[in-house]
PDB file of N, CA and C in Angstrom:
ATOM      1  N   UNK A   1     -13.708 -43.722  44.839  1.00  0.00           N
ATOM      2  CA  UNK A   1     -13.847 -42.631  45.783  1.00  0.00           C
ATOM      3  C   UNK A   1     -13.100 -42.987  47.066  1.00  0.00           C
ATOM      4  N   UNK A   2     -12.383 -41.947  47.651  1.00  0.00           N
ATOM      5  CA  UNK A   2     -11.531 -42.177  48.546  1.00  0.00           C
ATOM      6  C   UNK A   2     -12.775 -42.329  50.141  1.00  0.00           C
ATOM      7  N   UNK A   3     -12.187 -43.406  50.966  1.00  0.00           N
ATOM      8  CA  UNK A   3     -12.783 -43.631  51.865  1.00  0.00           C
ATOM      9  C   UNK A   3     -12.454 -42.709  53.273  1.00  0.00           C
ATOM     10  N   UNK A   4     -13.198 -42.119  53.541  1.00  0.00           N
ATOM     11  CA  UNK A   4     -13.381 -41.650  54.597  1.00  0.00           C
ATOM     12  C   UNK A   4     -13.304 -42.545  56.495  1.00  0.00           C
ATOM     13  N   UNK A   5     -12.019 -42.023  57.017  1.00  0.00           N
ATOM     14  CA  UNK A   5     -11.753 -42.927  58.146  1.00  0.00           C
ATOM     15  C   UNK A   5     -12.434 -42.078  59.537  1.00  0.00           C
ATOM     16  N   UNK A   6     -13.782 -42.513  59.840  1.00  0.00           N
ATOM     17  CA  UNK A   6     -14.233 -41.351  61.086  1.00  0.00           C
ATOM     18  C   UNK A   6     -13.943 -42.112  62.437  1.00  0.00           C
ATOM     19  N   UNK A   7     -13.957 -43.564  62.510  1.00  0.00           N
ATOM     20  CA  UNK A   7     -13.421 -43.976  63.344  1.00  0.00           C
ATOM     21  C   UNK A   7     -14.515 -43.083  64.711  1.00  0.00           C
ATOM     22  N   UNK A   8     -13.798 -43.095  66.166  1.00  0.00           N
ATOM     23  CA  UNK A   8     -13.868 -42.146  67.300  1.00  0.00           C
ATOM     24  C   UNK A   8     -13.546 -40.701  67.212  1.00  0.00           C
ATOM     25  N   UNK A   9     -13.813 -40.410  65.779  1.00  0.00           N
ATOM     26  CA  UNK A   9     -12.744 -38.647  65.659  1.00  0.00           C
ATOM     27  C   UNK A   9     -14.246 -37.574  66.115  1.00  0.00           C
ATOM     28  N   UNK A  10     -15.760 -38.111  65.480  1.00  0.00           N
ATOM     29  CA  UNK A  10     -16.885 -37.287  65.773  1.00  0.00           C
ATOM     30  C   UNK A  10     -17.094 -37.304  67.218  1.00  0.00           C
ATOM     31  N   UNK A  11     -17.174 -35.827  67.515  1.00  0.00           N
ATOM     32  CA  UNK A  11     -17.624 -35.983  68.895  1.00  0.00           C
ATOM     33  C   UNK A  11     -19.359 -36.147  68.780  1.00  0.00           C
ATOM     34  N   UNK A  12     -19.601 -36.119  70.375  1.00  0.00           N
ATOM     35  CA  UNK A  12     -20.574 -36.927  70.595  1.00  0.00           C
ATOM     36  C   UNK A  12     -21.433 -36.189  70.608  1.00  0.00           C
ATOM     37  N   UNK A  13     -23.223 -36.149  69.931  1.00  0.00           N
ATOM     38  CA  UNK A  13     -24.380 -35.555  69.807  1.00  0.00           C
ATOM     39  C   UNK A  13     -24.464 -34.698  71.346  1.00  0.00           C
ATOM     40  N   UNK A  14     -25.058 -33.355  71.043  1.00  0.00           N
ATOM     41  CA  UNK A  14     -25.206 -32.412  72.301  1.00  0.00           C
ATOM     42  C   UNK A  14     -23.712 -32.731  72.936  1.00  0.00           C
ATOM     43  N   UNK A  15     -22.844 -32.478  73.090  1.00  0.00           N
ATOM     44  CA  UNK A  15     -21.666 -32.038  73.630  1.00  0.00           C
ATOM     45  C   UNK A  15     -21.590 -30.742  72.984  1.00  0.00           C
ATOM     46  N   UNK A  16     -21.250 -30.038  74.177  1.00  0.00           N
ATOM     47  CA  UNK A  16     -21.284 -28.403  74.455  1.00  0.00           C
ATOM     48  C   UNK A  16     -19.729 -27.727  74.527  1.00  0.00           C
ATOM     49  N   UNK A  17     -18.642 -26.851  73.507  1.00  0.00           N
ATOM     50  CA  UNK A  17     -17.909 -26.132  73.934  1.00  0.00           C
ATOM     51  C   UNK A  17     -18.220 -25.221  74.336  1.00  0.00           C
ATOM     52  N   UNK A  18     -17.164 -24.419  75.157  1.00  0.00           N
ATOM     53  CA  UNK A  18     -16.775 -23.224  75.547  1.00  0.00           C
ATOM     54  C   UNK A  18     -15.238 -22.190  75.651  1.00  0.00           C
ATOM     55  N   UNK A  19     -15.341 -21.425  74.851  1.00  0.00           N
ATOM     56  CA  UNK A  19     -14.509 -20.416  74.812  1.00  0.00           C
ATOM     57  C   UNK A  19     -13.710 -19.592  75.873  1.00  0.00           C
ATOM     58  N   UNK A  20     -13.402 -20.455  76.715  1.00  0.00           N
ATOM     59  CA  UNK A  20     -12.745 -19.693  78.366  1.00  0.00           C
ATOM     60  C   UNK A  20     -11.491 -19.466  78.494  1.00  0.00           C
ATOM     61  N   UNK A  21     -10.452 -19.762  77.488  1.00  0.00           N
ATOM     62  CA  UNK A  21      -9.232 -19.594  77.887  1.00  0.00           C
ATOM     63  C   UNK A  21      -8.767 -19.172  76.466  1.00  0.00           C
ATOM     64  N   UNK A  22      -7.642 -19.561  76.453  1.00  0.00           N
ATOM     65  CA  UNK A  22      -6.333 -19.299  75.255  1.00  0.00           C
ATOM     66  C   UNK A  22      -6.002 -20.887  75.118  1.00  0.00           C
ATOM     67  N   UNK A  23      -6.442 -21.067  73.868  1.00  0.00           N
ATOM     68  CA  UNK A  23      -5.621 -22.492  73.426  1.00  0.00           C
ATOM     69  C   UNK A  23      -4.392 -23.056  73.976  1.00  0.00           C
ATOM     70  N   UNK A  24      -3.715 -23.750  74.109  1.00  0.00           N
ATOM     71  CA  UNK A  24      -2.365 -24.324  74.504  1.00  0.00           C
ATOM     72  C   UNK A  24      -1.941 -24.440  72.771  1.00  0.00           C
ATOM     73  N   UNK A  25      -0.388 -24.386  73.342  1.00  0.00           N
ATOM     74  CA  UNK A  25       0.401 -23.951  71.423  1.00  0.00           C
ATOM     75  C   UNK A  25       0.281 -25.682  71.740  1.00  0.00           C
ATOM     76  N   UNK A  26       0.703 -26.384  70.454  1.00  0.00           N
ATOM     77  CA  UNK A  26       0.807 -27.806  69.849  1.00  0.00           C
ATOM     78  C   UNK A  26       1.950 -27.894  69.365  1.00  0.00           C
ATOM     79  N   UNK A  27       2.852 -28.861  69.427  1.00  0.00           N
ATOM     80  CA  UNK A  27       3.739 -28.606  68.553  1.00  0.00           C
ATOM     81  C   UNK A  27       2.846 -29.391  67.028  1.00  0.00           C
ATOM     82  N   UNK A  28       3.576 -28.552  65.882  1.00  0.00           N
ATOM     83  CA  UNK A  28       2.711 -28.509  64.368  1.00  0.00           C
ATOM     84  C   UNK A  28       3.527 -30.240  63.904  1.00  0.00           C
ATOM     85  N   UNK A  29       4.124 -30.588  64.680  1.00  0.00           N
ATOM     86  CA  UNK A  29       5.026 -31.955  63.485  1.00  0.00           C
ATOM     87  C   UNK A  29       3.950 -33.154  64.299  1.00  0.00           C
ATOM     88  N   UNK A  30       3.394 -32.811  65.409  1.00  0.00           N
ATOM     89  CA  UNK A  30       2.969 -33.919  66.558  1.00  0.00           C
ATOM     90  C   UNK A  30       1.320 -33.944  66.415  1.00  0.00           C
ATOM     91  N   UNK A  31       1.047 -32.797  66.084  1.00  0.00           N
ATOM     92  CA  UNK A  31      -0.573 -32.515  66.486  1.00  0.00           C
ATOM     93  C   UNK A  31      -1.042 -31.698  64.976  1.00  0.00           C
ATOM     94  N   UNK A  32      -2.317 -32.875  64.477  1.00  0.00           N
ATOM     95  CA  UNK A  32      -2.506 -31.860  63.299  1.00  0.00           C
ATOM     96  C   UNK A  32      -3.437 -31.244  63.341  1.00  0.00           C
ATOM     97  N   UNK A  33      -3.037 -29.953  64.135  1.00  0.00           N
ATOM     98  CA  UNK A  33      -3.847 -28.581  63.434  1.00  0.00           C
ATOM     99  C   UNK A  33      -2.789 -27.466  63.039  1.00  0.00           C
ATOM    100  N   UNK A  34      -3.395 -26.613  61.986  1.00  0.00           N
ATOM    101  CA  UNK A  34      -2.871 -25.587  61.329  1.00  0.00           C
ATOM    102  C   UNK A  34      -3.907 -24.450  61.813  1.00  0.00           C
ATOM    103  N   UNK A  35      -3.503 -23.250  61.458  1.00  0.00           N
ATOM    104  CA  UNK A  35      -4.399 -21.757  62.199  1.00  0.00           C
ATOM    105  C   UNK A  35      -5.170 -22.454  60.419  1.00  0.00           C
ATOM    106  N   UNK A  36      -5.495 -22.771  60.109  1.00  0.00           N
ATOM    107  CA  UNK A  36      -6.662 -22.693  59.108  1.00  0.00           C
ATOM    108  C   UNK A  36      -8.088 -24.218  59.142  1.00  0.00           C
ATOM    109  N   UNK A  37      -7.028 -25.145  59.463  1.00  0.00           N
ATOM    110  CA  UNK A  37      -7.804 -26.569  59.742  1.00  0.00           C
ATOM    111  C   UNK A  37      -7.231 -27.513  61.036  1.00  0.00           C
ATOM    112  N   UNK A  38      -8.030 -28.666  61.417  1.00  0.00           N
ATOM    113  CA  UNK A  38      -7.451 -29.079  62.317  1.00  0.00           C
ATOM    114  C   UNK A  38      -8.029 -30.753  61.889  1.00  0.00           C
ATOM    115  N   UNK A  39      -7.530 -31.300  62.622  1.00  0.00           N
ATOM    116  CA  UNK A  39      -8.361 -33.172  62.808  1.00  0.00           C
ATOM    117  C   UNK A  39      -9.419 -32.828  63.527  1.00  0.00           C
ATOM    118  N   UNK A  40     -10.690 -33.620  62.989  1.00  0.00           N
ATOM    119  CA  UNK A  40     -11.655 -33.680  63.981  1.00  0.00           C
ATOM    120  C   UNK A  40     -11.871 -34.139  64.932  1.00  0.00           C
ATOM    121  N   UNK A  41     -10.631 -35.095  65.638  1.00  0.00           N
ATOM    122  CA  UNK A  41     -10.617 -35.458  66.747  1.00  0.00           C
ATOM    123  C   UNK A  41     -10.283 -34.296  68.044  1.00  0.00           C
ATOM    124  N   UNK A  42      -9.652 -32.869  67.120  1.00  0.00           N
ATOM    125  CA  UNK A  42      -9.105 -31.762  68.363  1.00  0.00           C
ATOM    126  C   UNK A  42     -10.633 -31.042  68.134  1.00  0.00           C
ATOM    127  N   UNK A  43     -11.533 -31.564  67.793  1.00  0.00           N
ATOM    128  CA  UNK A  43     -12.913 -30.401  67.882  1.00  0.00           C
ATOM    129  C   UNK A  43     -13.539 -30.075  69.472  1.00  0.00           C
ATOM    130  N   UNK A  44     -13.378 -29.159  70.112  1.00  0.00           N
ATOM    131  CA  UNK A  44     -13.539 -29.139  71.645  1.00  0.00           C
ATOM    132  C   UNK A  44     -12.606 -28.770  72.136  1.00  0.00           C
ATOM    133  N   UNK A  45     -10.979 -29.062  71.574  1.00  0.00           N
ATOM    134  CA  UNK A  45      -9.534 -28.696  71.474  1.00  0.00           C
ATOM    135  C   UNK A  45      -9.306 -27.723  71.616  1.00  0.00           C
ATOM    136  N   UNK A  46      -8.978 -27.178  69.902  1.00  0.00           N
ATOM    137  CA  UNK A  46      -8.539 -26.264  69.498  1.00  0.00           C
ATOM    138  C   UNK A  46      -9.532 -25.502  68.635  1.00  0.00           C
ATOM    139  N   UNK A  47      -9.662 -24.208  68.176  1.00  0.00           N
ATOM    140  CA  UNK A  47      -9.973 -23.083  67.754  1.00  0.00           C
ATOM    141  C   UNK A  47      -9.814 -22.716  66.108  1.00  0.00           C
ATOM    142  N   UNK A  48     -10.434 -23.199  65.402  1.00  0.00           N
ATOM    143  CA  UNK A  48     -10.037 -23.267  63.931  1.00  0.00           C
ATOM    144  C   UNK A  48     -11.606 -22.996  63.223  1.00  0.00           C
ATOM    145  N   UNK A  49     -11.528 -22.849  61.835  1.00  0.00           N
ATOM    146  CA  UNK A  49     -12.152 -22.301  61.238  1.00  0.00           C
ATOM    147  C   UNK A  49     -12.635 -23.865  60.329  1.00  0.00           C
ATOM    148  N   UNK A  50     -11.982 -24.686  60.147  1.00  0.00           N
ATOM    149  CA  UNK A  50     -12.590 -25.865  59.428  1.00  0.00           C
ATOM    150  C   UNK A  50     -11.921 -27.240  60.717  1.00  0.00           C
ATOM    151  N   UNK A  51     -12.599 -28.293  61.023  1.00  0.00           N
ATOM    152  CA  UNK A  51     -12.410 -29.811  61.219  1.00  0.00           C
ATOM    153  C   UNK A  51     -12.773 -30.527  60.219  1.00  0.00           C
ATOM    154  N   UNK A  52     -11.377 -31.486  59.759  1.00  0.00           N
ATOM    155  CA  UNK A  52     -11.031 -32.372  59.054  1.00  0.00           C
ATOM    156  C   UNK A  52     -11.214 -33.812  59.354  1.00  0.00           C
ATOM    157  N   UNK A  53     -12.347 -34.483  58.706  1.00  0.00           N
ATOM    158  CA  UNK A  53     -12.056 -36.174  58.613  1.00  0.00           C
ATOM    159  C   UNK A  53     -10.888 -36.461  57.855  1.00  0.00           C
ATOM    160  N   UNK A  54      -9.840 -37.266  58.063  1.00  0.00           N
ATOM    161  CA  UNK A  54      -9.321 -37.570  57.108  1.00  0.00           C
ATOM    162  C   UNK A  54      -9.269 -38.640  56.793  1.00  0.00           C
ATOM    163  N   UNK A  55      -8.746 -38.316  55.229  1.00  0.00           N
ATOM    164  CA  UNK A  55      -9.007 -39.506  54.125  1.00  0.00           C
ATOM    165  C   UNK A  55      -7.848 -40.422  54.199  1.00  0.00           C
ATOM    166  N   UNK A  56      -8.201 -41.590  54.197  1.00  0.00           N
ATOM    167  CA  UNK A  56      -6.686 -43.024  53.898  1.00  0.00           C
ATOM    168  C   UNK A  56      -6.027 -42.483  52.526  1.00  0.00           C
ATOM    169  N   UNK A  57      -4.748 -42.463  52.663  1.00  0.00           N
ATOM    170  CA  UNK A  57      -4.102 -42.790  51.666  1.00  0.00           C
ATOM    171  C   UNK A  57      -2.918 -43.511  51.912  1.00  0.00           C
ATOM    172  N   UNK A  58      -2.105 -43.697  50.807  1.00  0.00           N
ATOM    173  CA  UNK A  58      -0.950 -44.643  51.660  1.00  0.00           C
ATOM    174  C   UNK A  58       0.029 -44.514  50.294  1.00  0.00           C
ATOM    175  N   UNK A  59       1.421 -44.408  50.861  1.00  0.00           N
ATOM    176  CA  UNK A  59       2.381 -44.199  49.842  1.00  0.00           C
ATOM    177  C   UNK A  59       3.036 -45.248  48.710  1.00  0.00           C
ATOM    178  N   UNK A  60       3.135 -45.165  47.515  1.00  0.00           N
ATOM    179  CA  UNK A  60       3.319 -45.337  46.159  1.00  0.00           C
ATOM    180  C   UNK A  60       4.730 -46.209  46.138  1.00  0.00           C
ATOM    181  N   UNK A  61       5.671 -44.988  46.738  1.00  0.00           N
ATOM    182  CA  UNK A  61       7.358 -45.718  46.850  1.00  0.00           C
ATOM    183  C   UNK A  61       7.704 -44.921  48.477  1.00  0.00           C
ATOM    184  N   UNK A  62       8.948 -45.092  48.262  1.00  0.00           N
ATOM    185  CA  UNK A  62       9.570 -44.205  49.610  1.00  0.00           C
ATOM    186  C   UNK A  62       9.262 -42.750  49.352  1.00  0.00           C
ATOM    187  N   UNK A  63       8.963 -42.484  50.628  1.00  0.00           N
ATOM    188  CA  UNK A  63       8.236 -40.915  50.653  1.00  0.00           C
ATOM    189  C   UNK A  63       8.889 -40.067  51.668  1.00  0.00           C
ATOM    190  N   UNK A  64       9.439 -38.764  51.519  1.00  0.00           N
ATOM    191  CA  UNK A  64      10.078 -37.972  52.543  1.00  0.00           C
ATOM    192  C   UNK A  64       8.521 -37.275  53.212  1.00  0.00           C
ATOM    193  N   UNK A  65       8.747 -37.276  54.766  1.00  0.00           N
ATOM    194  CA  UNK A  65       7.317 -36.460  55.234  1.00  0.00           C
ATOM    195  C   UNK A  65       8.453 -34.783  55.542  1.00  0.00           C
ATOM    196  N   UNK A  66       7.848 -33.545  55.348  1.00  0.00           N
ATOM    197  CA  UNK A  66       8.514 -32.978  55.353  1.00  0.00           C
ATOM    198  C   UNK A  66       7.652 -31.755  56.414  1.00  0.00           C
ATOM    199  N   UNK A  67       8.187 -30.998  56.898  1.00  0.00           N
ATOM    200  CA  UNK A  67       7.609 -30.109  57.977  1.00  0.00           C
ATOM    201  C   UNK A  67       6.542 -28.846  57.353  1.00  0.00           C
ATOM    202  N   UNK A  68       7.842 -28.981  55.928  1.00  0.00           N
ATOM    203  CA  UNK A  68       6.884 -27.734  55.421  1.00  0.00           C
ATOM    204  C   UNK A  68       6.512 -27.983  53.997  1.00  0.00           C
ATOM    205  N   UNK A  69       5.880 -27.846  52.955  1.00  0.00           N
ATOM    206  CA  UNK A  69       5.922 -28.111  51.396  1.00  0.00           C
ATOM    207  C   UNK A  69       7.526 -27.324  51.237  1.00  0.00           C
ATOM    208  N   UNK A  70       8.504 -28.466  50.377  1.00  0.00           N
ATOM    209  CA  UNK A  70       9.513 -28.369  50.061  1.00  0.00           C
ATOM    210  C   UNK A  70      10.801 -28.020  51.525  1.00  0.00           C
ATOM    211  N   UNK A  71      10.176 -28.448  52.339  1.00  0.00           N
ATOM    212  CA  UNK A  71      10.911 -27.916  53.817  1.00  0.00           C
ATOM    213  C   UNK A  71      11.474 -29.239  54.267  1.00  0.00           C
ATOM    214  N   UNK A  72      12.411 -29.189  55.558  1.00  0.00           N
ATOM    215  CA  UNK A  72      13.514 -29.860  55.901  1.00  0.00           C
ATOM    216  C   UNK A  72      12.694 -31.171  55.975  1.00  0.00           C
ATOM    217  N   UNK A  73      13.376 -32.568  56.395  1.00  0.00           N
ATOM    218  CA  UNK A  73      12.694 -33.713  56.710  1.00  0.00           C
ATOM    219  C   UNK A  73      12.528 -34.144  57.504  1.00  0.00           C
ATOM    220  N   UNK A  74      10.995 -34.855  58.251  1.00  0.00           N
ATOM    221  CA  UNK A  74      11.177 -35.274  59.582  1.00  0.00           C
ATOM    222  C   UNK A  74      11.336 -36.825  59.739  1.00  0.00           C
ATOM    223  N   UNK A  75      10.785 -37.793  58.591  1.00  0.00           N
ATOM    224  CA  UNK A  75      11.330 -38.511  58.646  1.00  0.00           C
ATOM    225  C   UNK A  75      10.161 -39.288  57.394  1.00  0.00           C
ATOM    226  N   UNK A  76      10.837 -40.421  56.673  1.00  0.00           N
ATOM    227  CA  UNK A  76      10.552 -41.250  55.951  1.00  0.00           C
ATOM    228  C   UNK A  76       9.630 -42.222  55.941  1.00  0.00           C
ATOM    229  N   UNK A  77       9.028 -42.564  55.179  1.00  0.00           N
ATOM    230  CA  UNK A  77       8.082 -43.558  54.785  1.00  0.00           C
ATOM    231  C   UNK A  77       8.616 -44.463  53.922  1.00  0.00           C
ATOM    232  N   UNK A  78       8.047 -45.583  53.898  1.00  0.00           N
ATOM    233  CA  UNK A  78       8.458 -46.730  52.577  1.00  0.00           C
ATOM    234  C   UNK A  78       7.243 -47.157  52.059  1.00  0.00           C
ATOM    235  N   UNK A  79       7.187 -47.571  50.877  1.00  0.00           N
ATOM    236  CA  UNK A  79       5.863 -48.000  50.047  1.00  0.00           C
ATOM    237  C   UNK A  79       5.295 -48.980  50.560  1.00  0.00           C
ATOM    238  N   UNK A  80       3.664 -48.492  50.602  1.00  0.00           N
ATOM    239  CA  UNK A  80       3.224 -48.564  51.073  1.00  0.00           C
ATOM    240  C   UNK A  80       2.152 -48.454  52.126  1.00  0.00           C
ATOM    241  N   UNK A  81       3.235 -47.535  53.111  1.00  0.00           N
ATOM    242  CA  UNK A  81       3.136 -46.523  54.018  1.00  0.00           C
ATOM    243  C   UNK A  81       1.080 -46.138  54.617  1.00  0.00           C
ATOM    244  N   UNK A  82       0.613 -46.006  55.327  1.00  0.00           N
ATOM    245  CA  UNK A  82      -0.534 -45.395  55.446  1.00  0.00           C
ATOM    246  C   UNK A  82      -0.737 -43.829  55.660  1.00  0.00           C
ATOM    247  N   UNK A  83      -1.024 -42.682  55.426  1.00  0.00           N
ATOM    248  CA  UNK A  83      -1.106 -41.614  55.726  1.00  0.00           C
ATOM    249  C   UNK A  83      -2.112 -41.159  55.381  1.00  0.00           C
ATOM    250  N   UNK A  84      -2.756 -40.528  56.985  1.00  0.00           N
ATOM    251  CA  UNK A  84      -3.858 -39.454  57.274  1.00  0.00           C
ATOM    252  C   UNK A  84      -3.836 -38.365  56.578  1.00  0.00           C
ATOM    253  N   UNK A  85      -4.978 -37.940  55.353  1.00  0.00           N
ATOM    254  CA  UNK A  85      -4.850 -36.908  54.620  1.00  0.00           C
ATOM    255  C   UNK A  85      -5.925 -35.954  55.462  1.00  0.00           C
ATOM    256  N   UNK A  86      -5.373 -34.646  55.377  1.00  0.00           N
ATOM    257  CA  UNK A  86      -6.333 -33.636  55.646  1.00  0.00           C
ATOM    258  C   UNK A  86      -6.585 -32.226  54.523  1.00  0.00           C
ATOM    259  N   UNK A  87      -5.748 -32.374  53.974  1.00  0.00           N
ATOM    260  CA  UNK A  87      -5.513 -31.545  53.250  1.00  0.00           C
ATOM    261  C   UNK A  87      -4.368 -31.439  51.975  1.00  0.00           C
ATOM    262  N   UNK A  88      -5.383 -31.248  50.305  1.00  0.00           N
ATOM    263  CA  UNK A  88      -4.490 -31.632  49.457  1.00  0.00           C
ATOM    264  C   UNK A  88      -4.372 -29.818  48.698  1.00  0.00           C
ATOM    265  N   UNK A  89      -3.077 -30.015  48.256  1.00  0.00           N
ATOM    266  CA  UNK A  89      -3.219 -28.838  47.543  1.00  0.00           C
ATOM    267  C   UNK A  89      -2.449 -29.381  46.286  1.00  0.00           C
ATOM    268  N   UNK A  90      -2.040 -28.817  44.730  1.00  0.00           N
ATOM    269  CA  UNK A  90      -1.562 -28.815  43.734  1.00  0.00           C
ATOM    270  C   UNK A  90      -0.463 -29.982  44.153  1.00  0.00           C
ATOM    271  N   UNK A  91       0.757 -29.376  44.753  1.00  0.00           N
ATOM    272  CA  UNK A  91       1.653 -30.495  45.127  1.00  0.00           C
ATOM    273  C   UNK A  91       2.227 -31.122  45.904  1.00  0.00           C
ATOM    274  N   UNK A  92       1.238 -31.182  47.191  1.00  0.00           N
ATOM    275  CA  UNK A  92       1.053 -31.983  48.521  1.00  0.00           C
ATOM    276  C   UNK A  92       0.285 -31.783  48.813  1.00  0.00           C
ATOM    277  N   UNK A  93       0.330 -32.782  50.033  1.00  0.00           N
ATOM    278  CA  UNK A  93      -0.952 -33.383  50.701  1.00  0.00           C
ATOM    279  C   UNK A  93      -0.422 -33.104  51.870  1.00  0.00           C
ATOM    280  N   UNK A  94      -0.906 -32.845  53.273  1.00  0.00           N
ATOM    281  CA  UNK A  94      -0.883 -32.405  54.458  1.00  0.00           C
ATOM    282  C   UNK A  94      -1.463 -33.283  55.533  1.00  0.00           C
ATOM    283  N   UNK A  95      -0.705 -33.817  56.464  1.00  0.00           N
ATOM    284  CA  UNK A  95      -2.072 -35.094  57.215  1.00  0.00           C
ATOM    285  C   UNK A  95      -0.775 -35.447  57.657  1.00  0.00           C
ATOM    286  N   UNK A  96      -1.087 -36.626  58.428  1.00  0.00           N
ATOM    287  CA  UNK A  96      -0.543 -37.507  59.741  1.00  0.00           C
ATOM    288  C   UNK A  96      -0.548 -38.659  59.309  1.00  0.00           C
ATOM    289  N   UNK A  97       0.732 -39.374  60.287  1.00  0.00           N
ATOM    290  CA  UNK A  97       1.278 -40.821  60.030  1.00  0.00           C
ATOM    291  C   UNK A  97       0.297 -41.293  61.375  1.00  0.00           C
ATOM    292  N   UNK A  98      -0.457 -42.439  60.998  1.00  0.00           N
ATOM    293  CA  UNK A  98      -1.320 -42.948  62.348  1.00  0.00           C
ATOM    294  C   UNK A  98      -0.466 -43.072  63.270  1.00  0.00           C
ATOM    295  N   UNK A  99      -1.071 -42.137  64.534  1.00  0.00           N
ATOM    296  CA  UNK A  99      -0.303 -42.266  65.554  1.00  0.00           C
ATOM    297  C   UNK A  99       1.378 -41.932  65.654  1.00  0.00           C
ATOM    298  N   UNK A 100       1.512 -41.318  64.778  1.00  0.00           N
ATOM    299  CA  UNK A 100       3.148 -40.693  64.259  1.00  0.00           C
ATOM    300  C   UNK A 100       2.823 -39.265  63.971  1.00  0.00           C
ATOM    301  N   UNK A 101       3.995 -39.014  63.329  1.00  0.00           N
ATOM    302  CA  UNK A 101       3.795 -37.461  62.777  1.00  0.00           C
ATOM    303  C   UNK A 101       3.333 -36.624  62.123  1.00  0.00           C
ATOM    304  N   UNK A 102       3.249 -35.269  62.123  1.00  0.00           N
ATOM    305  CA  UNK A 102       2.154 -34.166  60.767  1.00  0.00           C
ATOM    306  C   UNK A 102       3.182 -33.597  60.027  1.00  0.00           C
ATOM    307  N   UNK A 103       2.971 -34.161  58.887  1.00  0.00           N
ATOM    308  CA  UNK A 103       3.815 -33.170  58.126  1.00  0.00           C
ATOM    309  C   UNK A 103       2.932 -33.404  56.407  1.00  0.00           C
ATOM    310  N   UNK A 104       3.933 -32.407  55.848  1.00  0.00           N
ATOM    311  CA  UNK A 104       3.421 -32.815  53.956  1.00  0.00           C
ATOM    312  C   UNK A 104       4.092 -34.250  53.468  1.00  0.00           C
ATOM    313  N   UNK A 105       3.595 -34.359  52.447  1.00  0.00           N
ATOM    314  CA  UNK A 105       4.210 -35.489  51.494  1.00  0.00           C
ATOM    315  C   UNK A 105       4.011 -35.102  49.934  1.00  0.00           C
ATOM    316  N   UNK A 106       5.006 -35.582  48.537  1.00  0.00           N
ATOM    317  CA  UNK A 106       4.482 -35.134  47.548  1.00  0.00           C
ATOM    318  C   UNK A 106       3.503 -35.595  47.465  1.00  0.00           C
ATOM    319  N   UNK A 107       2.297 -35.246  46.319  1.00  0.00           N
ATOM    320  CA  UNK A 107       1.122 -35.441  46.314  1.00  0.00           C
ATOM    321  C   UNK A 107       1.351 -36.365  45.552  1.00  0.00           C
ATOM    322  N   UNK A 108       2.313 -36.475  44.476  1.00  0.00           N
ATOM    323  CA  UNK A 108       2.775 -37.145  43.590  1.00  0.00           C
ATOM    324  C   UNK A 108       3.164 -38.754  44.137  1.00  0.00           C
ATOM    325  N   UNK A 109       3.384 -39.330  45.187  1.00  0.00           N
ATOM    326  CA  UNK A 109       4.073 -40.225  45.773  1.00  0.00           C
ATOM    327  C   UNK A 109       3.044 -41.141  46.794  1.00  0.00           C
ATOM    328  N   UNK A 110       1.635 -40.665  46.409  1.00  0.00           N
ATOM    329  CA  UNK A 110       0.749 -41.151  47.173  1.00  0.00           C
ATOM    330  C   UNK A 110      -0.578 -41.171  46.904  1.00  0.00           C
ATOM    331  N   UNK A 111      -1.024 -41.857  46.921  1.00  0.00           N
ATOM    332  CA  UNK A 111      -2.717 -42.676  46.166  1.00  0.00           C
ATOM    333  C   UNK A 111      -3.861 -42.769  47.826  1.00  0.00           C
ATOM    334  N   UNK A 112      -5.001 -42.635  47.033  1.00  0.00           N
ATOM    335  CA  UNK A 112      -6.159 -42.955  47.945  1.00  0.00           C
ATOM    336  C   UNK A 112      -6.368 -44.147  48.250  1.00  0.00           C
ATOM    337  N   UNK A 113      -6.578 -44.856  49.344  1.00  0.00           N
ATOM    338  CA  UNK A 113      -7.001 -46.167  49.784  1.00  0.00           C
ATOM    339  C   UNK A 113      -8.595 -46.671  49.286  1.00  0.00           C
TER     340      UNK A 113
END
């Protein structure tokens, strides 16, 4: 079973949001939230419908991280690799390089820690 990394991402018992403004945009390659999920570290952040723990995984061989499923490249991994999963679908996985970038990876090219 894949391990769950919560680390500092839960916020803290009785901490209170509020709804007073308009989100600030993110850029999507830097900051992982999507209009559907986000990291649970932006909970208090941003405005989403699910917060994500994410799961360790870490890459197989060299891995392209890509902006979009089947979309341009932002930059490479080598085996090995660690990557923040938040989200898997059929043939990628969606999540963050610690402290690096958000993008997909094949799903195919990468295992659970």
């Amino acid at each position: 079973m894949p391990q769950h990394d919560t680390g500092d991402f839960l916020p803290q018992p009785g901490t209170f949001y509020a709804l007073c403004a308009p989100a600030p945009k993110h850029d999507p390659h830097a900051v992982p939230v999507r209009g559907d999920l986000a990291h649970i570290r932006l909970a208090g952040q941003v405005f989403v419908p699910h917060y994500v723990v994410p799961v360790r995984y870490r890459t197989l061989a060299q891995a392209a991280l890509l902006a979009a499923p089947a979309g341009d490249e932002l930059a490479v991994l080598e085996a090995g690799a660690e990557f923040h999963v938040l989200d898997v679908t059929s043939d990628y996985v969606w999540g963050e390089v610690p402290q690096g970038p958000v993008g997909y990876i094949a799903r195919n090219l990468v295992e659970p820690i």
